[in-house]
C-alpha atoms as a PDB file:
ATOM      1  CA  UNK A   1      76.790 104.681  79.904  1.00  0.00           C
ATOM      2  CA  UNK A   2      76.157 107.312  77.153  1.00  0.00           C
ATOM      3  CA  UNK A   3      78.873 109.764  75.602  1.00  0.00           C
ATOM      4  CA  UNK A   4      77.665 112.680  77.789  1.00  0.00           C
ATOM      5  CA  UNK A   5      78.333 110.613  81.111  1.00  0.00           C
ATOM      6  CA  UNK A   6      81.683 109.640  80.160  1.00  0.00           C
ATOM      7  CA  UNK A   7      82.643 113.523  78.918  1.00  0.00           C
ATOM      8  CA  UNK A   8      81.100 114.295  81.901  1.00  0.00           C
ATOM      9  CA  UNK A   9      82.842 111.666  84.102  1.00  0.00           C
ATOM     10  CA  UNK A  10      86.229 112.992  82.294  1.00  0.00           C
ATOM     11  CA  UNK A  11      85.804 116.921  83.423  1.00  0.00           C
ATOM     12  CA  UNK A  12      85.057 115.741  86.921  1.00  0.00           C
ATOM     13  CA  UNK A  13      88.363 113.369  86.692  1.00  0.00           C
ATOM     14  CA  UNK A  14      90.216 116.427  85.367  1.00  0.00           C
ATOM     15  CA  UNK A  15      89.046 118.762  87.472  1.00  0.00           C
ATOM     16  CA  UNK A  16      89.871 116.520  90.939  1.00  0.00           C
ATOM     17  CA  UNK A  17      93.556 116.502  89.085  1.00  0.00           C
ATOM     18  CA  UNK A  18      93.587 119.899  88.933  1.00  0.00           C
ATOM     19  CA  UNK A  19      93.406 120.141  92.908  1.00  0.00           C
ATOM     20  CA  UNK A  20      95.753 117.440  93.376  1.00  0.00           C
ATOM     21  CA  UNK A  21      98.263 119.469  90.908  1.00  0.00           C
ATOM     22  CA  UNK A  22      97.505 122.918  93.248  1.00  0.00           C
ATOM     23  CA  UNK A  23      98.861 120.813  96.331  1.00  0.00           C
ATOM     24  CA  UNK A  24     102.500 121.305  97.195  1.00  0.00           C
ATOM     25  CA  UNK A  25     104.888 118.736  95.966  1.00  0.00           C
ATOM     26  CA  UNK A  26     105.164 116.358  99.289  1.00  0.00           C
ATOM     27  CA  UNK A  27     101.291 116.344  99.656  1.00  0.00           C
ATOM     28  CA  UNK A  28     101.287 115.342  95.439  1.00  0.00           C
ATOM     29  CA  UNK A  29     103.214 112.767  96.058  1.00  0.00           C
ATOM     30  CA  UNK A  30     101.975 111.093  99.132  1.00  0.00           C
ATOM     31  CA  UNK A  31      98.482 111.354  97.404  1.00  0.00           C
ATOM     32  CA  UNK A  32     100.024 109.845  94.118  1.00  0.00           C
ATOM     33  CA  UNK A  33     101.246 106.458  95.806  1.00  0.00           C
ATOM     34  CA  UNK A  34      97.755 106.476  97.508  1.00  0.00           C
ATOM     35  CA  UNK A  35      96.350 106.743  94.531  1.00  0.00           C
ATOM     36  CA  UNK A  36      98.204 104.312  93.017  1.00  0.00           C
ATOM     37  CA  UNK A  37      97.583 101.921  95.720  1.00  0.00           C
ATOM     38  CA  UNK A  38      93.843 101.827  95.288  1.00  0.00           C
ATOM     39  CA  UNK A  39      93.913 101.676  91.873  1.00  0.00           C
ATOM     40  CA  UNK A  40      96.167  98.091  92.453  1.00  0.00           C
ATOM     41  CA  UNK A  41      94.236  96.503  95.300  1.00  0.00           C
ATOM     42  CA  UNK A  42      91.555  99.728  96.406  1.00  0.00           C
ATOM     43  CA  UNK A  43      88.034  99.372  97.251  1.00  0.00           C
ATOM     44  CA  UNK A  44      85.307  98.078  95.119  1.00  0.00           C
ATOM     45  CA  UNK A  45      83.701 101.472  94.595  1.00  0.00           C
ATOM     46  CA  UNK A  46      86.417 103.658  94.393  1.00  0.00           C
ATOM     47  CA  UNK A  47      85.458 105.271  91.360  1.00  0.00           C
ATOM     48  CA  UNK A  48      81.632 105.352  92.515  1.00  0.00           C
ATOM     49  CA  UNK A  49      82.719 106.525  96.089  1.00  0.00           C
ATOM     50  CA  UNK A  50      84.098 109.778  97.436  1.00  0.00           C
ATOM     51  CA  UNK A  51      87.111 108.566  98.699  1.00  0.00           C
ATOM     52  CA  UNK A  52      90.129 110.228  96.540  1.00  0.00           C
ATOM     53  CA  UNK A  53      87.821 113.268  96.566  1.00  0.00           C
ATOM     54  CA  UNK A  54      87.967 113.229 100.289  1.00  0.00           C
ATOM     55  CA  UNK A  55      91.679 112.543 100.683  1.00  0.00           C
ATOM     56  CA  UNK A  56      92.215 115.881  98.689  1.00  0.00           C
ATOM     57  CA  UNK A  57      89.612 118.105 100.815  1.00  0.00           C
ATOM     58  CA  UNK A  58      91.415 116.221 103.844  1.00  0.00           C
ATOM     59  CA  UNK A  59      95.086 117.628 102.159  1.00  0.00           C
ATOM     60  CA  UNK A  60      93.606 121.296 101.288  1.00  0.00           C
ATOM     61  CA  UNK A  61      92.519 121.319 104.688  1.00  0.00           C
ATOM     62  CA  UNK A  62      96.275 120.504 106.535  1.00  0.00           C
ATOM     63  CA  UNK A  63      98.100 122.906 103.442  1.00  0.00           C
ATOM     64  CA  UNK A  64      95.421 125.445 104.562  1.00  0.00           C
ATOM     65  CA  UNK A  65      96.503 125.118 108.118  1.00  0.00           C
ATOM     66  CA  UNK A  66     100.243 125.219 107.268  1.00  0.00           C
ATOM     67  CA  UNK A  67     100.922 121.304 108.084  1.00  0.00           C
ATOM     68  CA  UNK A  68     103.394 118.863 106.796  1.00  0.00           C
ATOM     69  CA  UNK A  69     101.728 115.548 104.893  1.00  0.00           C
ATOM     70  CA  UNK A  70     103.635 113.749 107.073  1.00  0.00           C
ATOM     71  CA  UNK A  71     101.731 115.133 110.508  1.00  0.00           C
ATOM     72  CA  UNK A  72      98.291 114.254 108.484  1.00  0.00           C
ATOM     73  CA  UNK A  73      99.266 110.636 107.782  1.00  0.00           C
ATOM     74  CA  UNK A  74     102.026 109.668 110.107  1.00  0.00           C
ATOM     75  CA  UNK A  75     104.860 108.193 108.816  1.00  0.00           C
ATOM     76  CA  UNK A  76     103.633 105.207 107.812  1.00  0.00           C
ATOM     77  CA  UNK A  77     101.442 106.178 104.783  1.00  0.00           C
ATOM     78  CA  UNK A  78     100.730 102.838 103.375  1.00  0.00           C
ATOM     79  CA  UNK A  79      99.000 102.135 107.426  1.00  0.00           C
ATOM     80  CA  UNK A  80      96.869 105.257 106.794  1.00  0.00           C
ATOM     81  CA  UNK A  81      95.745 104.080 103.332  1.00  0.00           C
ATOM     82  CA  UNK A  82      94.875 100.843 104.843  1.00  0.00           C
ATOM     83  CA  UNK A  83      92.846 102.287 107.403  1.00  0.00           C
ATOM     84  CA  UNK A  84      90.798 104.604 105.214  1.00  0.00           C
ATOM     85  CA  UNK A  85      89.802 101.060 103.449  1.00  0.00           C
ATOM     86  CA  UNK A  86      89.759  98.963 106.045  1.00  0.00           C
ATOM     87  CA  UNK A  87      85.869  98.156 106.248  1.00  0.00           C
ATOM     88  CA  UNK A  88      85.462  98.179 102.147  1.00  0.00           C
ATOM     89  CA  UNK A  89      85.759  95.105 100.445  1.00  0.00           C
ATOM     90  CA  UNK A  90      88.868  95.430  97.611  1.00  0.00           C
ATOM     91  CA  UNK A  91      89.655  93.832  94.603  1.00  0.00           C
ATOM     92  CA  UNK A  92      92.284  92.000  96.492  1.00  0.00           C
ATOM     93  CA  UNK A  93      89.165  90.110  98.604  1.00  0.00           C
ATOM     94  CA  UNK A  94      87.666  89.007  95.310  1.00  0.00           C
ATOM     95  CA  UNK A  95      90.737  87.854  93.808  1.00  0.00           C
ATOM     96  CA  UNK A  96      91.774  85.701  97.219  1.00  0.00           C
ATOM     97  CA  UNK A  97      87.493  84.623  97.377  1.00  0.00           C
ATOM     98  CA  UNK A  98      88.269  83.442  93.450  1.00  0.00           C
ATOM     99  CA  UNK A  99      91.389  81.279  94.062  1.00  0.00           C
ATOM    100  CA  UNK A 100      90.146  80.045  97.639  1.00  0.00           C
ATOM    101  CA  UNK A 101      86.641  78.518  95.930  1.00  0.00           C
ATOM    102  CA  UNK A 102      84.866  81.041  97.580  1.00  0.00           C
END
């Protein structure tokens, strides 16, 4: 990885906070603990993928239509982060494959 991809790679990071920070409050958080989530036990890819990318389009998209976080995710946001992941394999799968031999 050379100097440009990183400052490159650090603009895009700031820039996707930047539309996380233009989200009202509820939506920031809720998309915090996600974040925070997948960073602990996420997907493999995450950083490769488009998936926090998409979760903020997906929030835009509900503010822009005048919804509640809460009607886009339910109630039970940890379920919805699940299920967004639920086919990837996580860092939690490697970790259990390391200490089960396999």
């Amino acid at each position: 990885m050379s100097i440009h991809d990183i400052i490159e790679g650090k603009k895009q990071w700031r820039a996707h906070m930047a539309r996380v920070k233009a989200l009202p409050p509820d939506y920031q958080i809720v998309y915090k603990e996600m974040q925070r989530y997948y960073f602990k036990v996420g997907p493999v890819d995450l950083l490769d993928g488009s998936l926090l990318s998409g979760i903020v389009d997906f929030f835009e998209e509900g503010v822009a239509a005048g919804r509640g976080v809460l009607e886009l995710v339910g109630d039970d946001v940890a379920a919805f982060a699940d299920e967004l992941i639920k086919d990837s394999r996580t860092y939690a799968d490697i970790y259990q494959g390391s200490i089960s031999g396999k």
